[in-house]
Protein backbone atom coordinates (compact mmCIF):
# COMPACT_ATOMS: atom_id res chain seq x y z
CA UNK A 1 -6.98 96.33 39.39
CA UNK A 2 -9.65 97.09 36.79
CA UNK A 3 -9.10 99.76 34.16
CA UNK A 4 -11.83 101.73 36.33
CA UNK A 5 -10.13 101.33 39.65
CA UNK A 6 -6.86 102.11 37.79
CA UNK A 7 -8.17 105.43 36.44
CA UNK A 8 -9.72 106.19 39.72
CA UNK A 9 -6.44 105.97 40.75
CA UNK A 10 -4.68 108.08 38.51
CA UNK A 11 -7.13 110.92 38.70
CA UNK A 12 -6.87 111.04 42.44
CA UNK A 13 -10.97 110.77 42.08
CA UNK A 14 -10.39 110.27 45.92
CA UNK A 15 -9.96 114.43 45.69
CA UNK A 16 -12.39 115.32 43.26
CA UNK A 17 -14.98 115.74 46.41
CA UNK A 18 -13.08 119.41 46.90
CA UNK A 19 -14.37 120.21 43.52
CA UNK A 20 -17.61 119.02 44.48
CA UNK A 21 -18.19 121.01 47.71
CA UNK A 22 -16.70 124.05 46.40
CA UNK A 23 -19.50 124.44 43.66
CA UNK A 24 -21.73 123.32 46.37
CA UNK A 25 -21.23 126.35 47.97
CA UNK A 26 -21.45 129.09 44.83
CA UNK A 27 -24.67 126.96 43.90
CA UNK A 28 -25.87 127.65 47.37
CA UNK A 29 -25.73 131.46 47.26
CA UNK A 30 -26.92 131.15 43.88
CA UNK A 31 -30.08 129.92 44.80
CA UNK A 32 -30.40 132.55 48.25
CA UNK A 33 -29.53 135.65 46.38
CA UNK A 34 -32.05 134.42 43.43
CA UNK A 35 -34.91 133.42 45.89
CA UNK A 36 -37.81 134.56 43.07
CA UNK A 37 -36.11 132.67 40.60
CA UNK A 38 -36.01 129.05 39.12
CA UNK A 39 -33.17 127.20 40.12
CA UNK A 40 -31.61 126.17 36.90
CA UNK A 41 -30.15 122.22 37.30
CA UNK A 42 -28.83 122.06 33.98
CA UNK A 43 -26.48 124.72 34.18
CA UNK A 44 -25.71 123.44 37.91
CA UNK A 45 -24.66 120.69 36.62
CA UNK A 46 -22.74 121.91 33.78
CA UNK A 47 -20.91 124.15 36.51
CA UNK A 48 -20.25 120.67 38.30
CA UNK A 49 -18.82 119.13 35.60
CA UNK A 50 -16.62 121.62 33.79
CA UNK A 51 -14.77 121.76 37.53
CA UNK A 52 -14.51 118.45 38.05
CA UNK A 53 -12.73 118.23 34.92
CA UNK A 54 -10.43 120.69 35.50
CA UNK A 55 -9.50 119.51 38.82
CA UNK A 56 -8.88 116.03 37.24
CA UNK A 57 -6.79 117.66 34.35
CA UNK A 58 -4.33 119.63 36.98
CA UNK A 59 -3.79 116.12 39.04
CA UNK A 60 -2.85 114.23 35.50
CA UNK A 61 -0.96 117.31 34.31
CA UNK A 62 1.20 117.27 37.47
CA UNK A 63 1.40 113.49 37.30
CA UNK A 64 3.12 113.79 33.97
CA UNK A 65 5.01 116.13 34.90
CA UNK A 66 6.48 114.27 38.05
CA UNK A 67 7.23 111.72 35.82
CA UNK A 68 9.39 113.45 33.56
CA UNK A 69 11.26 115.01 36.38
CA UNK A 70 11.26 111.56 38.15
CA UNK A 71 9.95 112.97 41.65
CA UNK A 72 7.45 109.78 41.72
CA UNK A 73 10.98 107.17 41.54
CA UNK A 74 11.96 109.50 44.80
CA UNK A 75 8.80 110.30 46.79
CA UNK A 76 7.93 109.22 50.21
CA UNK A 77 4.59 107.74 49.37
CA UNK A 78 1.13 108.45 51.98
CA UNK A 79 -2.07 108.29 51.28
CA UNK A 80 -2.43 111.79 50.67
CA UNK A 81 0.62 112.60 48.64
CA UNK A 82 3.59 111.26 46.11
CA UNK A 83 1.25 110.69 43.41
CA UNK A 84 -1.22 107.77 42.44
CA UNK A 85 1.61 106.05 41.22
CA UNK A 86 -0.05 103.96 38.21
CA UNK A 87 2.31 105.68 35.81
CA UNK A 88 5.44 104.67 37.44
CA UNK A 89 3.76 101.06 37.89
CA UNK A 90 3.46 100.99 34.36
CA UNK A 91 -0.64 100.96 34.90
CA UNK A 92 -0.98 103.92 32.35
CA UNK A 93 1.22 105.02 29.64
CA UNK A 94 1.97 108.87 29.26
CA UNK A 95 0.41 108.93 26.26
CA UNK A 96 -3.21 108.04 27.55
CA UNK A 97 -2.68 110.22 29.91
CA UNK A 98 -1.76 113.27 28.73
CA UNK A 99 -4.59 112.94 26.44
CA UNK A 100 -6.83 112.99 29.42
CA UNK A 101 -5.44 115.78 30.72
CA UNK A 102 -5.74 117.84 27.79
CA UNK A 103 -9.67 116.30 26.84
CA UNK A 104 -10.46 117.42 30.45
CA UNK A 105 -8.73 120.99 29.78
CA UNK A 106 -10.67 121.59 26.97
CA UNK A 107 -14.20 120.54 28.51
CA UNK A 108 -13.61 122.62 31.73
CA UNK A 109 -12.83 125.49 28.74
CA UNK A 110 -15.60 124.44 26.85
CA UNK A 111 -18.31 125.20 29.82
CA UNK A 112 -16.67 128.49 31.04
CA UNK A 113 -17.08 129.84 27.32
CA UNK A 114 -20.80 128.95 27.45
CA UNK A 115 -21.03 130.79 30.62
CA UNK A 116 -19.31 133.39 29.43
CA UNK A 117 -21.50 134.31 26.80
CA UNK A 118 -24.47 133.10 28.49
CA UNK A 119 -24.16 134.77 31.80
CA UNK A 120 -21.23 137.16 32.22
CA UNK A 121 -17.83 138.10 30.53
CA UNK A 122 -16.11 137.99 33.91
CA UNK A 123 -16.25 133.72 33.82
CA UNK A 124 -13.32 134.17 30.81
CA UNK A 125 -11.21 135.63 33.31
CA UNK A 126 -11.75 133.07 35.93
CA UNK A 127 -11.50 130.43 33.20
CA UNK A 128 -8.19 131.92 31.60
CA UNK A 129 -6.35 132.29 35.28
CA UNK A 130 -7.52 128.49 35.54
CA UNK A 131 -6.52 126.78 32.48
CA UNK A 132 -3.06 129.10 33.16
CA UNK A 133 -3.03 127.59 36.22
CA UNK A 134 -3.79 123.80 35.03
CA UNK A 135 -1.07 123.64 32.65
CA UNK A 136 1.40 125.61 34.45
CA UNK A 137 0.93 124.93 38.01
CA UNK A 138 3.09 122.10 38.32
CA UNK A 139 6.61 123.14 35.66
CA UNK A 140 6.14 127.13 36.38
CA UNK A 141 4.16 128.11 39.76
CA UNK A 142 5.78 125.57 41.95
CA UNK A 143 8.97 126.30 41.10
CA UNK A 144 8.38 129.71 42.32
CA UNK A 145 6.66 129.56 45.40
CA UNK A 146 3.29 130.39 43.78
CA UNK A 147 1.49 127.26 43.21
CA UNK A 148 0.38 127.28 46.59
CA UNK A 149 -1.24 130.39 46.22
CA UNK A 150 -3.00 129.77 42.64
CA UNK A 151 -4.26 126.63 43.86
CA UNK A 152 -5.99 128.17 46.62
CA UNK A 153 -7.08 131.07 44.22
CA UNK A 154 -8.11 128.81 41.53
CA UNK A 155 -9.50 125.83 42.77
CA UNK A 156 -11.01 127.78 45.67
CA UNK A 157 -12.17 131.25 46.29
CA UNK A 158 -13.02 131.66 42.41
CA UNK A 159 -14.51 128.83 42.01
CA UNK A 160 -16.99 129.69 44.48
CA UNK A 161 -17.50 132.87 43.14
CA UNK A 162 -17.68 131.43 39.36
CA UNK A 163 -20.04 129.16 40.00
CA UNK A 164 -22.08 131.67 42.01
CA UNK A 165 -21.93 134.45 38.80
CA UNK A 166 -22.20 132.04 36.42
CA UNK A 167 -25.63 130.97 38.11
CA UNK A 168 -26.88 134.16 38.29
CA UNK A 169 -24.99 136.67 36.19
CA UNK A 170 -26.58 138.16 33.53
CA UNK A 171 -24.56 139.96 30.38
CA UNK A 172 -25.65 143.53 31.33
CA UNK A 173 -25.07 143.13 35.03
CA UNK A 174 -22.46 145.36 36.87
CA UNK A 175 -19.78 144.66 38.42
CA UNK A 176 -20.44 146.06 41.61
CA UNK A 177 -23.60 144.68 41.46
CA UNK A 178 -22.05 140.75 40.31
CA UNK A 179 -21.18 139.58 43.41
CA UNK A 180 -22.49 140.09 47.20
CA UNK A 181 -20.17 140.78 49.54
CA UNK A 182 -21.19 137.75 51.58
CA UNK A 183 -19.94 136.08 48.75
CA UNK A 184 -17.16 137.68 48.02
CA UNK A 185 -15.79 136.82 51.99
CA UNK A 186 -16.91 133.50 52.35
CA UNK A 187 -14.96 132.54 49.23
CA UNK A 188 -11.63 133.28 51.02
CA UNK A 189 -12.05 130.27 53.85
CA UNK A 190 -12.50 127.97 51.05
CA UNK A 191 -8.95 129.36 49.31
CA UNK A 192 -7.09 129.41 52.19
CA UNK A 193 -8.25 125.47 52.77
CA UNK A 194 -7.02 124.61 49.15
CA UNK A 195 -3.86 126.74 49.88
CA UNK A 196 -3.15 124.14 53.31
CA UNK A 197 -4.22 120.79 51.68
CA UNK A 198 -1.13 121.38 49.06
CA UNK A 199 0.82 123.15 51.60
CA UNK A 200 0.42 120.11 54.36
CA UNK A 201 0.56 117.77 51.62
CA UNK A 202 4.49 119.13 50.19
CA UNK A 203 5.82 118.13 53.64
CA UNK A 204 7.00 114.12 52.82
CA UNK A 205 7.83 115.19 49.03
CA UNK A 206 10.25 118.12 49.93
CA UNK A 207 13.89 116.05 49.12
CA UNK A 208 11.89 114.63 45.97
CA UNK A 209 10.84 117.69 44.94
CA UNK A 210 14.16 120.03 45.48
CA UNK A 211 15.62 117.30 43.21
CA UNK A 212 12.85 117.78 40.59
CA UNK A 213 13.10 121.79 40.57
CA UNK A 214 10.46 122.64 42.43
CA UNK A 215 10.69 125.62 44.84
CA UNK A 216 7.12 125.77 47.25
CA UNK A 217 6.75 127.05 50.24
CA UNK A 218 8.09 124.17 52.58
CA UNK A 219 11.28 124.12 50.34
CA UNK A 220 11.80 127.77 50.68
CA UNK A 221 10.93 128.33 54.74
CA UNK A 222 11.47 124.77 56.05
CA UNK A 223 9.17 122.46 57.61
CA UNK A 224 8.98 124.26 61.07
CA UNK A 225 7.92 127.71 59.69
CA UNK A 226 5.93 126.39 57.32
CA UNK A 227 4.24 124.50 59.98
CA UNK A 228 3.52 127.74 61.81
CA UNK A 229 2.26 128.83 58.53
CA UNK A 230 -0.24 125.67 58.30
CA UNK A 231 -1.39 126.92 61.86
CA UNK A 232 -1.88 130.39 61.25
CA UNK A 233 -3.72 129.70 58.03
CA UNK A 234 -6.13 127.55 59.87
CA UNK A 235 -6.44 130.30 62.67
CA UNK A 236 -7.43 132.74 60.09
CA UNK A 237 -9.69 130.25 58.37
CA UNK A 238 -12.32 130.47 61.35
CA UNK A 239 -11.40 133.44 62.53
CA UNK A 240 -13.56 135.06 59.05
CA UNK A 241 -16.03 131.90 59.48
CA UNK A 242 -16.46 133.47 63.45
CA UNK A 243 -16.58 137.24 62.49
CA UNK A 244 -18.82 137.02 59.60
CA UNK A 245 -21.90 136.62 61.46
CA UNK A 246 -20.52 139.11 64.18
CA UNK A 247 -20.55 141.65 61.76
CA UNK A 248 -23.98 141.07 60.48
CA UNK A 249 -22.37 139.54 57.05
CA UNK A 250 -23.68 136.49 57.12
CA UNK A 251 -26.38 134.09 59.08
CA UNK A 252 -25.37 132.25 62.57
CA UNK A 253 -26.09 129.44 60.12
CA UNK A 254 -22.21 130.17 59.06
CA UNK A 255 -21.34 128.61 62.75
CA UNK A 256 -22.09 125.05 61.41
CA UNK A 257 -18.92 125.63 59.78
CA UNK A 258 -16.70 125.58 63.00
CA UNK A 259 -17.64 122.06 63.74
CA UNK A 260 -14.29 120.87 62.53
CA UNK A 261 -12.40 123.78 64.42
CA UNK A 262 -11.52 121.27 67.36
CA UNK A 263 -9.48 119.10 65.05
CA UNK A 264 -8.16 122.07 63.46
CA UNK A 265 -6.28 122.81 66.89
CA UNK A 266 -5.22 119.24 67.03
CA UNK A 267 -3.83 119.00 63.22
CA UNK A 268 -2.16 122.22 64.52
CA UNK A 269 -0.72 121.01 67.53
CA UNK A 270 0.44 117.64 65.68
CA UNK A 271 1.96 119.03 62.75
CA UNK A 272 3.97 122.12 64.29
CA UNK A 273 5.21 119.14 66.90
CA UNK A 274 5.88 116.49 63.84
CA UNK A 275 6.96 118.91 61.35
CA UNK A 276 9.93 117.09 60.82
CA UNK A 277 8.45 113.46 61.31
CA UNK A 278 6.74 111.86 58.49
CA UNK A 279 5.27 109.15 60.20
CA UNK A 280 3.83 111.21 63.06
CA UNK A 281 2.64 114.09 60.30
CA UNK A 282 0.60 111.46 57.89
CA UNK A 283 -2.60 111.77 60.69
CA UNK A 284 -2.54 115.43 60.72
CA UNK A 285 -2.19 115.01 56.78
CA UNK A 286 -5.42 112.69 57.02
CA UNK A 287 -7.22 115.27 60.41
CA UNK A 288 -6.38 117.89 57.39
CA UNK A 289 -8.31 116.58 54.48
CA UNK A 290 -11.46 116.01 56.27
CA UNK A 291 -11.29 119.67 58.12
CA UNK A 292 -10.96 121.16 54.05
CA UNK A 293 -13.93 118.92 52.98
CA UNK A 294 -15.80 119.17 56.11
CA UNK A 295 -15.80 123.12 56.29
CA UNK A 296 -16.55 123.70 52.95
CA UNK A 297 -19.45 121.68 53.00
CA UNK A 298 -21.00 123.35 56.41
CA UNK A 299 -20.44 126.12 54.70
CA UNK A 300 -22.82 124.80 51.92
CA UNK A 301 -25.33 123.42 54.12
CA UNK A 302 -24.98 126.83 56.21
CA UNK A 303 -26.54 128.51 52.96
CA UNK A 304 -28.82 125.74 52.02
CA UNK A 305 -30.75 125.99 55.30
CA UNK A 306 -31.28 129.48 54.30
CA UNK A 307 -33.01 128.85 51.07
């Protein structure tokens, strides 16, 4: 492997698209709520970047961290979960790594303190709850049963609503006046996603992680409820993607978004069947990762049709 491919690798840059589509979507918004307005690409892409960054400094943070507490010698490896696995392989050295975690940490910081000074104070809340997140998601939240839940706070619901503010807030703006309401509901599908990839993604690691500390969700209910959790949340998913428009919220654009609803119902089916199956769970796992992607960006393109 080349050092690229290696660091590919060991950023999980095979994620990073979540990051991607999630700003999508707050940069969408930004530019239908601000229809008079010129769309600003530098601070787009700013927004862009300081995200991806800290999505790629929670995956090395947590890679360290398994390291340490030797859940990547133990894991059942899939494509989507267990780690990259180029520290255990020797392909990186902690060292590197944690420096890359913490260079990333401080650039994601770095752009939500220009934004909060250059569009609203608000972004230094949603910046502090995700660098708290970043560094302690991994030693602190999961050991609690709340990583699950800041994940799908952090990198999801705000970070459609901070890209959104920190597009078009404004210093002096209000806070009932910050954020739509369409904006403010749309950014809990997106959450609740992020909240089942990690969720669907804990099922092969659960004897790993018990032996590392960790306490999720799966660890604390068992596969089988949390299975029926994994359902439910997906119910509920497109159950606000279905009403929104109903209730005069948002376009019928919106109904682009249940597209991937039919293999919702069949990553369902498959993992509250398989719950206790690894093998027969890896292609909901896979079904799983392309209905999180593939709804959050219909839900971008939903708003970008708008424009």
């Amino acid at each position: 492997m080349s050092k690229l491919q290696i660091w590919l690798a060991q950023t999980r840059a095979n994620f990073l698209l979540l990051a991607v589509f999630l700003v999508l979507i707050g940069l969408a918004y930004a530019a239908k709520y601000n229809p008079e307005g010129a769309f600003n690409w530098w601070s787009a892409i700013l927004i862009m970047a300081g995200t991806i960054s800290a999505h790629i400094s929670v995956n090395l943070f947590n890679e360290l961290s398994d390291l340490h507490t030797k859940i990547d010698y133990m894991t059942q490896r899939t494509p989507f979960s267990g780690g990259s696995g180029m520290l255990t392989a020797g392909k990186t050295r902690p060292g590197q790594v944690r420096f890359a975690a913490l260079f990333t940490l401080i650039l994601s910081t770095g752009v939500g303190a220009y934004f909060t000074i250059t569009a609203h104070w608000t972004i230094a809340l949603i910046s502090i709850l995700g660098a708290l997140t970043i560094v302690f998601y991994t030693n602190t939240l999961a050991r609690y049963m709340l990583g699950e839940f800041f994940a799908g706070l952090a990198l999801g619901t705000l970070v459609v609503i901070g890209a959104y503010i920190a597009m078009n807030g404004t210093p002096g703006t209000a806070l009932t006046a910050l954020v739509p309401i369409e904006v403010c509901l749309i950014s809990i599908p997106p959450g609740i996603l992020t909240f089942l990839l990690l969720l669907l993604n804990e099922f092969p690691d659960v004897e790993a992680d018990k032996t590392g500390g960790r306490k999720h969700l799966v660890i604390r209910f068992g596969k089988k409820t949390a299975a029926k959790i994994y359902a439910a949340g997906l119910f509920v998913t497109f159950a606000i993607i279905l009403l929104l428009p109903l209730l005069q919220i948002a376009s019928f654009w919106l109904y682009l978004a249940l597209l991937p609803l039919p293999m919702a119902l069949k990553a369902s089916q498959t993992t509250v069947k398989h719950a206790e199956n690894t093998e027969k769970l890896v292609p909901a796992m896979g079904m799983n990762v392309m209905i999180v992607l593939a709804t959050d960006l219909l839900i971008a393109i939903s708003v970008i049709i708008q424009v």
